[in-house]
C-alpha atoms as a PDB file:
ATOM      1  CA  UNK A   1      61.367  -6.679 -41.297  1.00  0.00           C
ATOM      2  CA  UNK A   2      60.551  -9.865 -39.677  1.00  0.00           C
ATOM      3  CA  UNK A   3      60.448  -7.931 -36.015  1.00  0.00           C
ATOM      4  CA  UNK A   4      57.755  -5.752 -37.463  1.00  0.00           C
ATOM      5  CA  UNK A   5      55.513  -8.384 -39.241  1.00  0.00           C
ATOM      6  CA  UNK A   6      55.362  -9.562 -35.897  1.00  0.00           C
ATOM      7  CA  UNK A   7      54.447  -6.465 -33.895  1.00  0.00           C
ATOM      8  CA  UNK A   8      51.938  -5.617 -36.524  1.00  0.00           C
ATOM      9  CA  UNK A   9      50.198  -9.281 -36.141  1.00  0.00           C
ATOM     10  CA  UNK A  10      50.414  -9.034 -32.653  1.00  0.00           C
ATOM     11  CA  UNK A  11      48.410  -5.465 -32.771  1.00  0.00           C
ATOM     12  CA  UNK A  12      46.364  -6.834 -35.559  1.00  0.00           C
ATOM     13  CA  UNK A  13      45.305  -9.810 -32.799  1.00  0.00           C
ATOM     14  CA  UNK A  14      44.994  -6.991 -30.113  1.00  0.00           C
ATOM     15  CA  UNK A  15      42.571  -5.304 -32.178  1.00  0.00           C
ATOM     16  CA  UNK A  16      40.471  -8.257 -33.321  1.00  0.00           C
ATOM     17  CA  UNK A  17      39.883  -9.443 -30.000  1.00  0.00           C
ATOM     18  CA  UNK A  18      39.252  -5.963 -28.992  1.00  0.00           C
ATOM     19  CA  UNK A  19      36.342  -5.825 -31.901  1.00  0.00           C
ATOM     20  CA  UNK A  20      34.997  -9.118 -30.392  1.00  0.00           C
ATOM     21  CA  UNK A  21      34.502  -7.079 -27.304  1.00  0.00           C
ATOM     22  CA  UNK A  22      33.039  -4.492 -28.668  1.00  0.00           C
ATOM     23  CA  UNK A  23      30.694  -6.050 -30.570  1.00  0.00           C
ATOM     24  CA  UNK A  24      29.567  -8.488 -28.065  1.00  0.00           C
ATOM     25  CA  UNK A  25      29.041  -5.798 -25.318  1.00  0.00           C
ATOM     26  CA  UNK A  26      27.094  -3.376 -28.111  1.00  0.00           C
ATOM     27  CA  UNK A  27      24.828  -6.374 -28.767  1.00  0.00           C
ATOM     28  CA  UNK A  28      24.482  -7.240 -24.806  1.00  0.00           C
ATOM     29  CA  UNK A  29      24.066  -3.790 -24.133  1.00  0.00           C
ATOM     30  CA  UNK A  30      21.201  -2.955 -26.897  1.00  0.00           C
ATOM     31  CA  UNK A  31      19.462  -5.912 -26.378  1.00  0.00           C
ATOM     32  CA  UNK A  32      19.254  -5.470 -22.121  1.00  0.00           C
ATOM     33  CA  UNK A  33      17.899  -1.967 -22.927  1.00  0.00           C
ATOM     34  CA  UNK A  34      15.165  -3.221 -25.324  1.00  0.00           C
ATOM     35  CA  UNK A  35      13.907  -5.912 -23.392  1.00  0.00           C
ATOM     36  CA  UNK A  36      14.515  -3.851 -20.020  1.00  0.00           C
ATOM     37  CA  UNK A  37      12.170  -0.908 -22.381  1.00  0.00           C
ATOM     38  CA  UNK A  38       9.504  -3.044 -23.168  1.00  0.00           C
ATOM     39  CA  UNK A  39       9.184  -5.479 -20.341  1.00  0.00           C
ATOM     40  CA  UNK A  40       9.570  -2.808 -17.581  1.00  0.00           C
ATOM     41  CA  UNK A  41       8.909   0.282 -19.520  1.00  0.00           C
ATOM     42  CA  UNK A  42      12.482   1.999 -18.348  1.00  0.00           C
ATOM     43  CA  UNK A  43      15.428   1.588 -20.724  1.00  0.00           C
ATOM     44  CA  UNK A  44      19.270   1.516 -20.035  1.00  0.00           C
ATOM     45  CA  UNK A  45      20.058   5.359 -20.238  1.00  0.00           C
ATOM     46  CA  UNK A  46      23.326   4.805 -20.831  1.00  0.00           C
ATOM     47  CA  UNK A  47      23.512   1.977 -23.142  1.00  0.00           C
ATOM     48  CA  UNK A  48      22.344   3.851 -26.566  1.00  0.00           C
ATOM     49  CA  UNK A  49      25.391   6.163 -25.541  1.00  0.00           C
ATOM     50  CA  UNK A  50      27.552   3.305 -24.914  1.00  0.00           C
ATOM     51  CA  UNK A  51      26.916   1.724 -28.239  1.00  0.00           C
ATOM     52  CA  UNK A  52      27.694   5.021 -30.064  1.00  0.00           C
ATOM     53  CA  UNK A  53      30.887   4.810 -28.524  1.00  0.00           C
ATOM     54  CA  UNK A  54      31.771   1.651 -29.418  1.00  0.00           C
ATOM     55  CA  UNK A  55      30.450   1.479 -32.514  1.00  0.00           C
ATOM     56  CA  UNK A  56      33.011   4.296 -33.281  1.00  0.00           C
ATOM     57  CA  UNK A  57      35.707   2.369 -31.731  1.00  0.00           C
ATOM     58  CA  UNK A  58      35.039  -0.916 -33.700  1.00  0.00           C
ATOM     59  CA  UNK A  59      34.579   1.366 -36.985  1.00  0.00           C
ATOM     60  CA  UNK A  60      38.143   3.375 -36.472  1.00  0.00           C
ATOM     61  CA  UNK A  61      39.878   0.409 -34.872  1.00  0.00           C
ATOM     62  CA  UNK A  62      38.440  -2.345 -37.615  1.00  0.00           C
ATOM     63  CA  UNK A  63      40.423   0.089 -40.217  1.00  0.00           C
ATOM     64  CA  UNK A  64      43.732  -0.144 -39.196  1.00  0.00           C
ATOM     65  CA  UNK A  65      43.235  -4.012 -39.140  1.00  0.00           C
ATOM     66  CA  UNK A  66      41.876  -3.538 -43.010  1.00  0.00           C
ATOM     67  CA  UNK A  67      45.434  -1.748 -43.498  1.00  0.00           C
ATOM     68  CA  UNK A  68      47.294  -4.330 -42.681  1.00  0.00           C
ATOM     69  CA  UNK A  69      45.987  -5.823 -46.174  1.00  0.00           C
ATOM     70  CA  UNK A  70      45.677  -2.704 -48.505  1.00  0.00           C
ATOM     71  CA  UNK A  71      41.755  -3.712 -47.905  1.00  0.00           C
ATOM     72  CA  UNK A  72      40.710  -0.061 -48.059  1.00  0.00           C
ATOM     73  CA  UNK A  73      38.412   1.127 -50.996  1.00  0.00           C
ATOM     74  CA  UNK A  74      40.309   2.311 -53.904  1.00  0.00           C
ATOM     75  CA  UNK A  75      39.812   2.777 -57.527  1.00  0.00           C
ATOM     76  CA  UNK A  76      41.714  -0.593 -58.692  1.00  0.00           C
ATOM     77  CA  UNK A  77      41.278  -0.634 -62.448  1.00  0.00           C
ATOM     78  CA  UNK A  78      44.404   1.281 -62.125  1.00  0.00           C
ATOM     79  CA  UNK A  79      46.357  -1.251 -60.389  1.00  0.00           C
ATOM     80  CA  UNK A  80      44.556  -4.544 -62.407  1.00  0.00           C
ATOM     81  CA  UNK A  81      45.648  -2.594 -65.802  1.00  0.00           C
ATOM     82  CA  UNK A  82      49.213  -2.347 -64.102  1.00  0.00           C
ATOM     83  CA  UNK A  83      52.002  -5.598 -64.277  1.00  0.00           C
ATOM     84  CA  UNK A  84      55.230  -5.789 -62.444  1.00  0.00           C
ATOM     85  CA  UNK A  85      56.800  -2.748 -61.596  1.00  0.00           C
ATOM     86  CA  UNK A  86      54.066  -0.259 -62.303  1.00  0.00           C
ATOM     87  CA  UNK A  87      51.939  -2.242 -60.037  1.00  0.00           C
ATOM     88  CA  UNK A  88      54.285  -1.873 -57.375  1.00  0.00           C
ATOM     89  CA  UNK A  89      54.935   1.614 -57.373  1.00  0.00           C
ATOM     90  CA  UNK A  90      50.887   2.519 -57.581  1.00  0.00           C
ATOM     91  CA  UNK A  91      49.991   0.215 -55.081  1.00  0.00           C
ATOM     92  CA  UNK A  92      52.925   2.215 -52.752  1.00  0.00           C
ATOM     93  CA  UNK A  93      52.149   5.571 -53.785  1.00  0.00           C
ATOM     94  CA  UNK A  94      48.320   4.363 -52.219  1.00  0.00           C
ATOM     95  CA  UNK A  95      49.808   3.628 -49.453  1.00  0.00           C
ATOM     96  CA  UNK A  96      52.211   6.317 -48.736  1.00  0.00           C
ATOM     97  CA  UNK A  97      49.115   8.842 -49.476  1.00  0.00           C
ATOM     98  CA  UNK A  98      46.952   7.046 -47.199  1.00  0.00           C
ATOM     99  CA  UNK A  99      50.183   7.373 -44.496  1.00  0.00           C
ATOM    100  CA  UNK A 100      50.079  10.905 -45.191  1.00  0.00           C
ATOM    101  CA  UNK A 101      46.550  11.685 -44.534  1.00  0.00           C
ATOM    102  CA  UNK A 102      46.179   9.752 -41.878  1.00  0.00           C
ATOM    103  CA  UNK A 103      49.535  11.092 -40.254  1.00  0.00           C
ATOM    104  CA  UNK A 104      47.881  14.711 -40.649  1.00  0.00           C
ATOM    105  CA  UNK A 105      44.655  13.210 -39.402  1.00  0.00           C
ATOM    106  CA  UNK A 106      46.471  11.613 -35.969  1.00  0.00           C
ATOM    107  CA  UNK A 107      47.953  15.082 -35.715  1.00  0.00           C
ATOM    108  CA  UNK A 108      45.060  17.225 -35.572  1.00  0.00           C
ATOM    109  CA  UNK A 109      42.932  15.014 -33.625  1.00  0.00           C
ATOM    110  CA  UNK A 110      45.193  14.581 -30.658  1.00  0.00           C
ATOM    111  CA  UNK A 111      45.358  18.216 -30.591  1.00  0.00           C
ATOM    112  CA  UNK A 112      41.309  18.599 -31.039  1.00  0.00           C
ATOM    113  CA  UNK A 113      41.104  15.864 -28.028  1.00  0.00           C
ATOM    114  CA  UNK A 114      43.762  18.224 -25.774  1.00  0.00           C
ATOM    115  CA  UNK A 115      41.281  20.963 -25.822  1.00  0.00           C
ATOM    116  CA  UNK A 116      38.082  18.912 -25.196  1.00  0.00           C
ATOM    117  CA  UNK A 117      37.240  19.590 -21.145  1.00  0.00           C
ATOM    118  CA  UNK A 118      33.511  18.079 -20.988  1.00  0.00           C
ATOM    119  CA  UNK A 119      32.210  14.893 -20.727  1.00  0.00           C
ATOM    120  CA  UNK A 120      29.393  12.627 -22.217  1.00  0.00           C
ATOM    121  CA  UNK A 121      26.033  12.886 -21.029  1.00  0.00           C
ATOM    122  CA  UNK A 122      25.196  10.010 -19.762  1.00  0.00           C
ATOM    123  CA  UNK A 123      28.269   7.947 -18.878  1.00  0.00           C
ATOM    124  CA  UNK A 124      30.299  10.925 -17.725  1.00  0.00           C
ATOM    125  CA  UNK A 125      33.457   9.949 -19.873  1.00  0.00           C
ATOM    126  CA  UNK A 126      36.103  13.056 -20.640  1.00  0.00           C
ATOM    127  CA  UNK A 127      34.870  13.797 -24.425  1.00  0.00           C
ATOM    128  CA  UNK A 128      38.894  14.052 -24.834  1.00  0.00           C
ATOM    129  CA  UNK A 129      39.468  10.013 -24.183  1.00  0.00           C
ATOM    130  CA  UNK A 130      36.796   9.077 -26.496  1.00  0.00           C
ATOM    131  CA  UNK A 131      38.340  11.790 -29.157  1.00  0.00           C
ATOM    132  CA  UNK A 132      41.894  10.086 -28.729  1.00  0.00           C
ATOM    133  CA  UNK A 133      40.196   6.268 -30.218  1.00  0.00           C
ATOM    134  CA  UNK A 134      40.356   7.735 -33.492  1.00  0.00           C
ATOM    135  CA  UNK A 135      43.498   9.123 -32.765  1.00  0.00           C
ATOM    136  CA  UNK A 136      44.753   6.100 -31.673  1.00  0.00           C
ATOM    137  CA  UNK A 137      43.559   4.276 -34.694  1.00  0.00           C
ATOM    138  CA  UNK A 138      45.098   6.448 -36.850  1.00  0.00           C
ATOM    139  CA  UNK A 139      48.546   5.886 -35.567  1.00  0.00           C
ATOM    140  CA  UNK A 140      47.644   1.996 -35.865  1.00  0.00           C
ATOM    141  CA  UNK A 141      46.256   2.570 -38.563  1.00  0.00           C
ATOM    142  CA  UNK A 142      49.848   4.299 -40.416  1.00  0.00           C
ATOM    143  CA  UNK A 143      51.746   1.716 -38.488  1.00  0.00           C
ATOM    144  CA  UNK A 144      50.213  -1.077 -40.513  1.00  0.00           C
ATOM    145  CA  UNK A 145      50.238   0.891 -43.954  1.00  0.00           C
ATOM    146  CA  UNK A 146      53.940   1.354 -43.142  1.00  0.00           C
ATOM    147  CA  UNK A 147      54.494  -2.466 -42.494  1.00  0.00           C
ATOM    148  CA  UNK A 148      52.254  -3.036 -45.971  1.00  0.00           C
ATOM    149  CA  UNK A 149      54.678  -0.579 -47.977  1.00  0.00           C
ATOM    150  CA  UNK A 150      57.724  -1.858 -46.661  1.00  0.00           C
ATOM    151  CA  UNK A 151      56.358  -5.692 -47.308  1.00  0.00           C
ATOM    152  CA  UNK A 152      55.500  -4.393 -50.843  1.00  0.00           C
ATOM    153  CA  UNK A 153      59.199  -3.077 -51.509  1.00  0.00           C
ATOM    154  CA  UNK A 154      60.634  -6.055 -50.345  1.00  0.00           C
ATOM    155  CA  UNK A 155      58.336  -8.337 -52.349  1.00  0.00           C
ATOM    156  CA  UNK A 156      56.536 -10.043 -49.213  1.00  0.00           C
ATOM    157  CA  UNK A 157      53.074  -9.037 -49.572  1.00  0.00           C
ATOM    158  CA  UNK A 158      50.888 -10.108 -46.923  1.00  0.00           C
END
């Protein structure tokens, strides 16, 4: 249990510092094709694409790190009327749902990127690598909701 507290801080601190980068090269990039608009009347073309893209990877990415916690909306006047047990057992039926779906979801969009053959318009990136991100997250995303029910069972909540 220990081994996989640590793998799933050590993705947790891949992911952060991968949201720093994103967010720091969305901001760079918006703000060079603003001034670059105004000052010289010719934008970045690629940069509102870029910040799509990003944006989307921060978004899909900053979820599995909100896994890791059992951060995710939910309707908790469920669990806050539950002690003890009951608690427990909601709190890992969330969880295992949420596994579930986003199992199915991994699923279906690694098959939806294996069919994608065209590329973005402006940056020229295979559609199919930028479908995989959420894939990608998703898997994350189950890996920490996995670590969270297995810390819940064993009574080491994060």
């Amino acid at each position: 249990m220990d081994t996989l507290n640590k793998i799933s801080a050590g993705i947790e601190k891949l992911t952060g510092y991968f949201l720093i980068f994103a967010f720091a090269s969305m901001t760079i990039a918006y703000f060079s094709s603003v001034v670059l608009r105004y000052v010289f009347n010719n934008g970045l073309i690629w940069a509102d694409e870029f910040t799509r893209y990003m944006n989307i990877a921060l978004v899909m990415l900053g979820s599995a790190t909100v896994a890791r916690y059992n951060g995710h909306t939910n309707i908790s006047i469920l669990e806050l009327a539950l002690v003890g047990k009951a608690r427990k057992v909601i709190l890992v039926v969330q969880q295992l749902l949420t596994i579930g779906f986003f199992s199915y979801a991994a699923m279906i969009g690694f098959n939806f990127a294996k069919t994608a053959s065209h590329v973005s318009a402006n940056m020229k990136i295979p559609m199919g690598f930028l479908y995989n991100v959420m894939s990608v997250a998703f898997v994350l995303l189950v890996f920490q909701a996995i670590v969270s029910v297995l810390n819940l069972i064993k009574g080491k909540e994060e």
